[in-house]
C-alpha atoms as a PDB file:
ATOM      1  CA  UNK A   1     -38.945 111.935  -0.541  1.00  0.00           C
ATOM      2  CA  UNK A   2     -39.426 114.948  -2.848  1.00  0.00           C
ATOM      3  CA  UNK A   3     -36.881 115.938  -5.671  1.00  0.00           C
ATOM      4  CA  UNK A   4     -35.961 119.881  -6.149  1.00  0.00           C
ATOM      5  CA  UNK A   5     -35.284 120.657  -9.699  1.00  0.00           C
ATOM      6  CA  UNK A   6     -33.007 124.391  -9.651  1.00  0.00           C
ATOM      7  CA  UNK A   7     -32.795 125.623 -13.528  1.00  0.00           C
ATOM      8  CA  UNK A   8     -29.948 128.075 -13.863  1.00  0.00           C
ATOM      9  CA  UNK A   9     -29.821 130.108 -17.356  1.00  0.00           C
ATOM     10  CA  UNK A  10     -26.786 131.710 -17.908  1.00  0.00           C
ATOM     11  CA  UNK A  11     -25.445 134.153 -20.424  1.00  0.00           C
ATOM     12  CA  UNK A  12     -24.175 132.505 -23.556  1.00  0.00           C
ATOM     13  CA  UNK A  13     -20.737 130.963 -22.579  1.00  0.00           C
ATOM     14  CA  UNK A  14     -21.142 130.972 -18.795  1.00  0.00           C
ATOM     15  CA  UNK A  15     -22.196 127.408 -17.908  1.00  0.00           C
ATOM     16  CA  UNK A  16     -18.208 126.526 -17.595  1.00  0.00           C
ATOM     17  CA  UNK A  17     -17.141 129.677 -15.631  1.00  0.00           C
ATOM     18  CA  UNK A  18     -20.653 129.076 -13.190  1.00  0.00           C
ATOM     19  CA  UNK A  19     -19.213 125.713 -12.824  1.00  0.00           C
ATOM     20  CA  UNK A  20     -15.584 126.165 -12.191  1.00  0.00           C
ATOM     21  CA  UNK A  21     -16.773 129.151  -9.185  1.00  0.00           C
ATOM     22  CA  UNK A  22     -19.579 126.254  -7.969  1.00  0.00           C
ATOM     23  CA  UNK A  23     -16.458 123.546  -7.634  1.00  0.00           C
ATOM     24  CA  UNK A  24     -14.253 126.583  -5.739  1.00  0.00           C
ATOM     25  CA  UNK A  25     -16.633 128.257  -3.755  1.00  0.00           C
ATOM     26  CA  UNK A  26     -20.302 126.706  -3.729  1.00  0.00           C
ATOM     27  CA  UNK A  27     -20.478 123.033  -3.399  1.00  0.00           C
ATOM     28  CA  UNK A  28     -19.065 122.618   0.086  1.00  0.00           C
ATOM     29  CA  UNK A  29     -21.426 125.066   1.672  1.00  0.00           C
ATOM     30  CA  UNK A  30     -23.905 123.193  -0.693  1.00  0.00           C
ATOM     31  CA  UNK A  31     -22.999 119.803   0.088  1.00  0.00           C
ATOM     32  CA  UNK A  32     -22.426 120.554   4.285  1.00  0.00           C
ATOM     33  CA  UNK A  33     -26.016 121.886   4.457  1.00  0.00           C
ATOM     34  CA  UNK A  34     -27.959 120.131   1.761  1.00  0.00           C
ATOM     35  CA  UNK A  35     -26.293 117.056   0.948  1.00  0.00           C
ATOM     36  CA  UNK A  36     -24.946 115.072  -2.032  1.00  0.00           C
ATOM     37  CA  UNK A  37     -26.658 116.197  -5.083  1.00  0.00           C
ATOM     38  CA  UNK A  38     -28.417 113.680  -7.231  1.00  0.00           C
ATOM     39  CA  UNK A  39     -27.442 115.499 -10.559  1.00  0.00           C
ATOM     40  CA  UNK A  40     -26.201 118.161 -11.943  1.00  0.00           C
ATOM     41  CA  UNK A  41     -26.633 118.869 -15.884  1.00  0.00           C
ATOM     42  CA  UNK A  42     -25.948 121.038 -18.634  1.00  0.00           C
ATOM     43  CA  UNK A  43     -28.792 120.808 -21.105  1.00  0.00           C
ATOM     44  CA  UNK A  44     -27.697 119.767 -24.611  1.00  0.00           C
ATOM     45  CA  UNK A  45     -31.042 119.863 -26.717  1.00  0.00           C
ATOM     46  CA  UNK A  46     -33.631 122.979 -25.456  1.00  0.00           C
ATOM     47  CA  UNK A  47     -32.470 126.062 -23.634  1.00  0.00           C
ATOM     48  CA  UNK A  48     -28.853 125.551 -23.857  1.00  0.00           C
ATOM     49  CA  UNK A  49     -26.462 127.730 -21.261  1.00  0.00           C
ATOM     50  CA  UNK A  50     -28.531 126.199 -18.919  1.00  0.00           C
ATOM     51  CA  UNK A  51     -27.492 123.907 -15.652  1.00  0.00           C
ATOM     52  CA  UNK A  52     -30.041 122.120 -13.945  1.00  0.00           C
ATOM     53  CA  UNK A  53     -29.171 120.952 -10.142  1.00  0.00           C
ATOM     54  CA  UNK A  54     -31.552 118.147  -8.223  1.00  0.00           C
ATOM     55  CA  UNK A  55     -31.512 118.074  -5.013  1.00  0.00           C
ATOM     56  CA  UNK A  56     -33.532 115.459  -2.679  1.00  0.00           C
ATOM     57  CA  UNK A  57     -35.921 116.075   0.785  1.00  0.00           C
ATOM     58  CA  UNK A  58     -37.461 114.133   3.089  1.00  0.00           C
ATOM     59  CA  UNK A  59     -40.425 116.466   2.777  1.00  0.00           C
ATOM     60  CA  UNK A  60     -41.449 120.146   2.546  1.00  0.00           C
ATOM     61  CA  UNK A  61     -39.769 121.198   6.172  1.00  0.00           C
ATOM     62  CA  UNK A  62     -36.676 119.053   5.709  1.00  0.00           C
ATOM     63  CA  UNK A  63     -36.018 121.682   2.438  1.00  0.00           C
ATOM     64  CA  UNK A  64     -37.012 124.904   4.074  1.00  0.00           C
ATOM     65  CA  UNK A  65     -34.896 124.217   7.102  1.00  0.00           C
ATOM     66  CA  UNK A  66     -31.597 122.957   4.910  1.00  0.00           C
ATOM     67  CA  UNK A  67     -32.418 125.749   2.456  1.00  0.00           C
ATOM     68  CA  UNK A  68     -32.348 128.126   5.386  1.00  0.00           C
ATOM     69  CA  UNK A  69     -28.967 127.159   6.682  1.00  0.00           C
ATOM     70  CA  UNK A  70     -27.741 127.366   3.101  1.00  0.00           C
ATOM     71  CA  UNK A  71     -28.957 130.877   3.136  1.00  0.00           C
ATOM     72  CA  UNK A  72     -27.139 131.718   6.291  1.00  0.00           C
ATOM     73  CA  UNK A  73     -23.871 130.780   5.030  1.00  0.00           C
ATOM     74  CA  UNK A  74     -21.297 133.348   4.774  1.00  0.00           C
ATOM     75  CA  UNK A  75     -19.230 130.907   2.236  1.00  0.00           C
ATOM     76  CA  UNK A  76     -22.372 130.499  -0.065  1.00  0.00           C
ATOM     77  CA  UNK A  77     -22.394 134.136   0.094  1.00  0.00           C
ATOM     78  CA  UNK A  78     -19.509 134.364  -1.287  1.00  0.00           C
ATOM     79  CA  UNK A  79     -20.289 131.798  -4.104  1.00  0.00           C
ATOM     80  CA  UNK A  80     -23.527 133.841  -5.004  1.00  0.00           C
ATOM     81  CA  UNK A  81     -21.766 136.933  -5.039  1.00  0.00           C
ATOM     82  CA  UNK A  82     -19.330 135.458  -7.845  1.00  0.00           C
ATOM     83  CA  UNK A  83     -21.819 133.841 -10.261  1.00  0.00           C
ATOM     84  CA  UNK A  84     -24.506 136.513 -10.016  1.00  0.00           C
ATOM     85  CA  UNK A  85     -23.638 138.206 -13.292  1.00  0.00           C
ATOM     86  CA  UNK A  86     -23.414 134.998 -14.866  1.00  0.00           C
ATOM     87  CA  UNK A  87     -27.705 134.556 -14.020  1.00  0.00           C
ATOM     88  CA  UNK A  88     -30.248 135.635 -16.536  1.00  0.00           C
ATOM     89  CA  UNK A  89     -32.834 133.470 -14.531  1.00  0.00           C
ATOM     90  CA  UNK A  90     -33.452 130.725 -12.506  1.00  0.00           C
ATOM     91  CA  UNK A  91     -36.503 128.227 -11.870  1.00  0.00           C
ATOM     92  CA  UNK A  92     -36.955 125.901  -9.205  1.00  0.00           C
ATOM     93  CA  UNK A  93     -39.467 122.953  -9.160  1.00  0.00           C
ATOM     94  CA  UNK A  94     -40.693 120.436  -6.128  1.00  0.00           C
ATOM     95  CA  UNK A  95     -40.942 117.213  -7.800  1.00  0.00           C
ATOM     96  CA  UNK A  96     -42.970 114.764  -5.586  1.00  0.00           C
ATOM     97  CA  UNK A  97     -43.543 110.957  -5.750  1.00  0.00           C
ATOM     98  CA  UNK A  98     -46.603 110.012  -8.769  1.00  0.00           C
ATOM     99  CA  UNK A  99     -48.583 107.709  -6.707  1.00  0.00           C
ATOM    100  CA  UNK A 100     -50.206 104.924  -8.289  1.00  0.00           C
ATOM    101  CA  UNK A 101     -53.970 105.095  -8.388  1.00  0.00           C
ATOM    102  CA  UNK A 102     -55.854 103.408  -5.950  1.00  0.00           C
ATOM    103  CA  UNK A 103     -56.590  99.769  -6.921  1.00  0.00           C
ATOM    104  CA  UNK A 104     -54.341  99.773  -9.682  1.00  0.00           C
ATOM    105  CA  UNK A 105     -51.629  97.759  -8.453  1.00  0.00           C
END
């Protein structure tokens, strides 16, 4: 399994009005292509206005191929076309599984 970590910064104030557009309009699409999320946060000590969404794979092709229908979606289109003003950036990490050294278990 591999974890995606998706950092949204938003302009000052728009973590609630990202959120009430990503109940209405983006989590279906989200949810019907990529599943149940694991979390989703707002970060309360750091960069704040930001919303952090994870997001679990089987593996590298299981993302690309969910990510790609996501993509296609005409509803998450829609989404996307709503929030986009709200974005100052976004950062995405692949978390994978820390494997214990060899030997050490």
């Amino acid at each position: 399994m591999i974890v995606e970590e998706r950092n949204y910064l938003l302009v000052p104030g728009g973590a609630g009005r990202y959120l009430d557009a990503w109940y209405r309009l983006g989590r279906g699409p989200q949810v019907a292509h990529l599943g149940e999320p694991l979390g989703v946060y707002t970060v309360e000590v750091g960069d704040l206005n930001t919303l952090v969404y994870l997001w679990s794979f089987t593996d590298q092709a299981d993302r690309a191929n969910r990510r790609a229908g996501l993509a296609a979606d005409a509803g998450f289109a829609v989404f996307r076309g709503e929030v986009r003003s709200l974005l100052v950036s976004q950062t995405n990490r692949v978390l994978v599984p820390a494997e214990p050294p060899e030997g050490s278990t």
